[in-house]
Protein backbone atom coordinates (compact mmCIF):
# COMPACT_ATOMS: atom_id res chain seq x y z
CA UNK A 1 7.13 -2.88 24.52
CA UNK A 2 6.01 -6.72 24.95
CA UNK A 3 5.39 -8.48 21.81
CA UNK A 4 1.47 -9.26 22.30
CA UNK A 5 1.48 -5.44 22.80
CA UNK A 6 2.90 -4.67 19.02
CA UNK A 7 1.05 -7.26 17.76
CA UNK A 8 -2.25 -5.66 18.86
CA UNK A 9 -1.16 -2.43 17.70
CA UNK A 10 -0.57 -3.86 14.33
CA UNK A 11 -3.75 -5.56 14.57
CA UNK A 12 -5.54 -2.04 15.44
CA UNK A 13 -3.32 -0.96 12.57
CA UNK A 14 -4.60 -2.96 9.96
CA UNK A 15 -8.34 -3.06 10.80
CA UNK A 16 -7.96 0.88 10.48
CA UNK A 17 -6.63 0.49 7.14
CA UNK A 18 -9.19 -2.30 6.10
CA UNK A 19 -11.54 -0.01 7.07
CA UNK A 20 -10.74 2.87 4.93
CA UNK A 21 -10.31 0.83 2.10
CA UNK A 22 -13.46 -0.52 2.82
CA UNK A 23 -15.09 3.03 2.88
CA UNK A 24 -13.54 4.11 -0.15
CA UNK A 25 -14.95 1.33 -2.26
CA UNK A 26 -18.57 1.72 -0.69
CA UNK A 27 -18.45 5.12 -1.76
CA UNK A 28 -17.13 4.57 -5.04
CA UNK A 29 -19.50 1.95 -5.73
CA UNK A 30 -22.57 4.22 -4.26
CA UNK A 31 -21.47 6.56 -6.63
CA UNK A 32 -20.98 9.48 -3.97
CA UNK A 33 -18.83 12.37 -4.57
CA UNK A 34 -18.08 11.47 -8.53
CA UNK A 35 -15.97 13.55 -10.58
CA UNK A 36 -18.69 13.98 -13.06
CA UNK A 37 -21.66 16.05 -12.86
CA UNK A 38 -24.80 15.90 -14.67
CA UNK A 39 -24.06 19.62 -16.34
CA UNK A 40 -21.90 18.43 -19.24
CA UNK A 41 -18.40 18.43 -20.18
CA UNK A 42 -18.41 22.11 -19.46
CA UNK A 43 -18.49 21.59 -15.82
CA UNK A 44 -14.61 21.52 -14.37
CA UNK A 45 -13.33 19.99 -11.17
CA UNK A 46 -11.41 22.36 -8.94
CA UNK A 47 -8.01 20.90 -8.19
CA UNK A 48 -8.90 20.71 -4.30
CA UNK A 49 -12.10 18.92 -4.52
CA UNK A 50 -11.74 15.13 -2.59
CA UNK A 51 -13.80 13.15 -5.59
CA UNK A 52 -14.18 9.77 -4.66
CA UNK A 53 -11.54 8.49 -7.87
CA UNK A 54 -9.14 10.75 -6.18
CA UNK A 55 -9.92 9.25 -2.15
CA UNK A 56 -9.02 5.82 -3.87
CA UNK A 57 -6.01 6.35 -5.24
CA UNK A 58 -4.91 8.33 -2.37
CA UNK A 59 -5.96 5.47 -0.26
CA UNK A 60 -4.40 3.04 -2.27
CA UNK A 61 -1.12 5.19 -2.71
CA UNK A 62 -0.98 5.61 0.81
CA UNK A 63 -1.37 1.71 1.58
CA UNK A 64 1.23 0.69 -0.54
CA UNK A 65 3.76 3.68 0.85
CA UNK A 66 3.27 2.04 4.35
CA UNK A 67 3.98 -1.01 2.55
CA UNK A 68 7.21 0.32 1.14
CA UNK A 69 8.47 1.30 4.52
CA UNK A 70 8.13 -1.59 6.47
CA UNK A 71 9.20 -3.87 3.67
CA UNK A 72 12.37 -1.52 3.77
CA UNK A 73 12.84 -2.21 7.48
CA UNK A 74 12.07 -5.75 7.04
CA UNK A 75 15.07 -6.30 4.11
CA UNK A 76 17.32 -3.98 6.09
CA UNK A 77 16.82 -4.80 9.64
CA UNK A 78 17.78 -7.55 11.76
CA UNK A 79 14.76 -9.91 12.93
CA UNK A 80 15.09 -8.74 16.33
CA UNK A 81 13.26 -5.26 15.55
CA UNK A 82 9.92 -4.20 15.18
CA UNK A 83 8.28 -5.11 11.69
CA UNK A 84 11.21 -7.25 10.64
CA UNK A 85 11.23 -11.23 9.59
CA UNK A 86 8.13 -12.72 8.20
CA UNK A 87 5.76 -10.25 10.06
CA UNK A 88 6.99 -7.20 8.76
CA UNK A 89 7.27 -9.01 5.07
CA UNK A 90 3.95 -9.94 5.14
CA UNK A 91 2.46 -6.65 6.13
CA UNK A 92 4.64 -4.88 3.00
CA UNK A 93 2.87 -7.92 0.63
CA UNK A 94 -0.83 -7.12 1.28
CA UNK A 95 -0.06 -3.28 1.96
CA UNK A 96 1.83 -3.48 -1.43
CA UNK A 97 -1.47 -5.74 -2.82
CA UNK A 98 -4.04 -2.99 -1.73
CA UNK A 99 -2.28 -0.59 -3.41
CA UNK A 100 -1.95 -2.67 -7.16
CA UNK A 101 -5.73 -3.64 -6.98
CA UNK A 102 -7.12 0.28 -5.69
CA UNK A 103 -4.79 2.01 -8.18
CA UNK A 104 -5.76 -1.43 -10.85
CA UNK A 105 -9.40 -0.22 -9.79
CA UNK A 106 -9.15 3.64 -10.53
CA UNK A 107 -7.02 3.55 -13.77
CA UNK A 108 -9.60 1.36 -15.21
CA UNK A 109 -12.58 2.71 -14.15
CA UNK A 110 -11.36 6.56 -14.78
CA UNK A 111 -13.03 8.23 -17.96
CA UNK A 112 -10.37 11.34 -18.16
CA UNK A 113 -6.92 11.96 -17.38
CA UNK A 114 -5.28 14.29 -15.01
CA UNK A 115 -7.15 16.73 -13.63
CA UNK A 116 -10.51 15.42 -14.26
CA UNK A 117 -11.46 14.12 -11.12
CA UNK A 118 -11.12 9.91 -11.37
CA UNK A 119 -7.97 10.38 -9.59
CA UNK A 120 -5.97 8.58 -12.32
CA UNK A 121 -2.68 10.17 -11.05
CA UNK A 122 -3.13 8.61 -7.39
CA UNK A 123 -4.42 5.24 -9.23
CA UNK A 124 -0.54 5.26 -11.65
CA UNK A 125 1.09 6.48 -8.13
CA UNK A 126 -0.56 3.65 -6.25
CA UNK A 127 0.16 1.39 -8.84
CA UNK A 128 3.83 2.01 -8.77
CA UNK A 129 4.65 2.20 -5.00
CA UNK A 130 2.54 -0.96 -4.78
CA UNK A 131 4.64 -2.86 -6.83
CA UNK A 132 7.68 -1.85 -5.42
CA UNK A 133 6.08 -2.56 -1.85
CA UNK A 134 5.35 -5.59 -3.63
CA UNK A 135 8.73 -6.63 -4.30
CA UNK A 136 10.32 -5.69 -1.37
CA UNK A 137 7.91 -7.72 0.54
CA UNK A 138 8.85 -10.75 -1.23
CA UNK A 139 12.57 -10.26 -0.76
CA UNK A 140 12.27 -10.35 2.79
CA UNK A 141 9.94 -13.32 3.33
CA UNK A 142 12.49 -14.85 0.96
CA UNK A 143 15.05 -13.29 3.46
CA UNK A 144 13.31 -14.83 6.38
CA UNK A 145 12.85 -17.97 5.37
């Protein structure tokens, strides 16, 4: 595979995950699919139910996962493979950065804890794996340099 050709396919890549994130903060901030309902604290959330707190943090867990991988390839690897050297650290530093601030956004904005619907156990996941995507991603641009 040429390199323009894995470049576009990271490009398509990215603007797919842009995307989603981009969906998953219009609907949080439209308020569609909330965990709460207007009948009271009586009113329970069935474990399966996609709420939009719990699309967000799976989003944002998700991101920062991706993040984790390729910043593992890109400390591990030699430069001469696919998402190695600054490339590859770069992607694991904003994948690792969408994951902080969408698991940052649903562990303040969530009103319960687990099993309530704001997704805050997908926001503390996202917030975790992003961090460690985060510091991978750092020690191989530091590595590449």
């Amino acid at each position: 595979m040429s390199s323009s050709r894995i470049r576009q396919v990271l490009t398509v890549t990215a603007a797919a995950v842009i995307g989603v994130v981009a969906l998953a903060v219009l609907l949080g901030a439209t308020g569609l699919g909330g965990p709460a309902t207007a009948d009271g604290p009586a009113a329970a959330i069935d474990g399966y139910d996609l709420t939009t707190g719990r699309l967000v943090g799976l989003v944002g867990a998700l991101a920062a996962l991706a993040g984790v991988v390729v910043g593992g390839l890109a400390v591990t690897r030699p430069r001469s493979r696919i998402g190695t050297g600054r490339l590859g650290a770069t992607i694991a530093l904003v994948a690792g950065l969408i994951g902080v601030v969408l698991g940052g956004y649903v562990v303040a904005a969530a009103e319960g804890g687990p099993g309530t619907g704001y997704g805050i156990v997908g926001g503390v996941v996202a917030l975790v794996v992003g961090l460690a995507s985060l510091g991978l991603g750092g020690l191989a641009m530091a590595r590449s340099l």
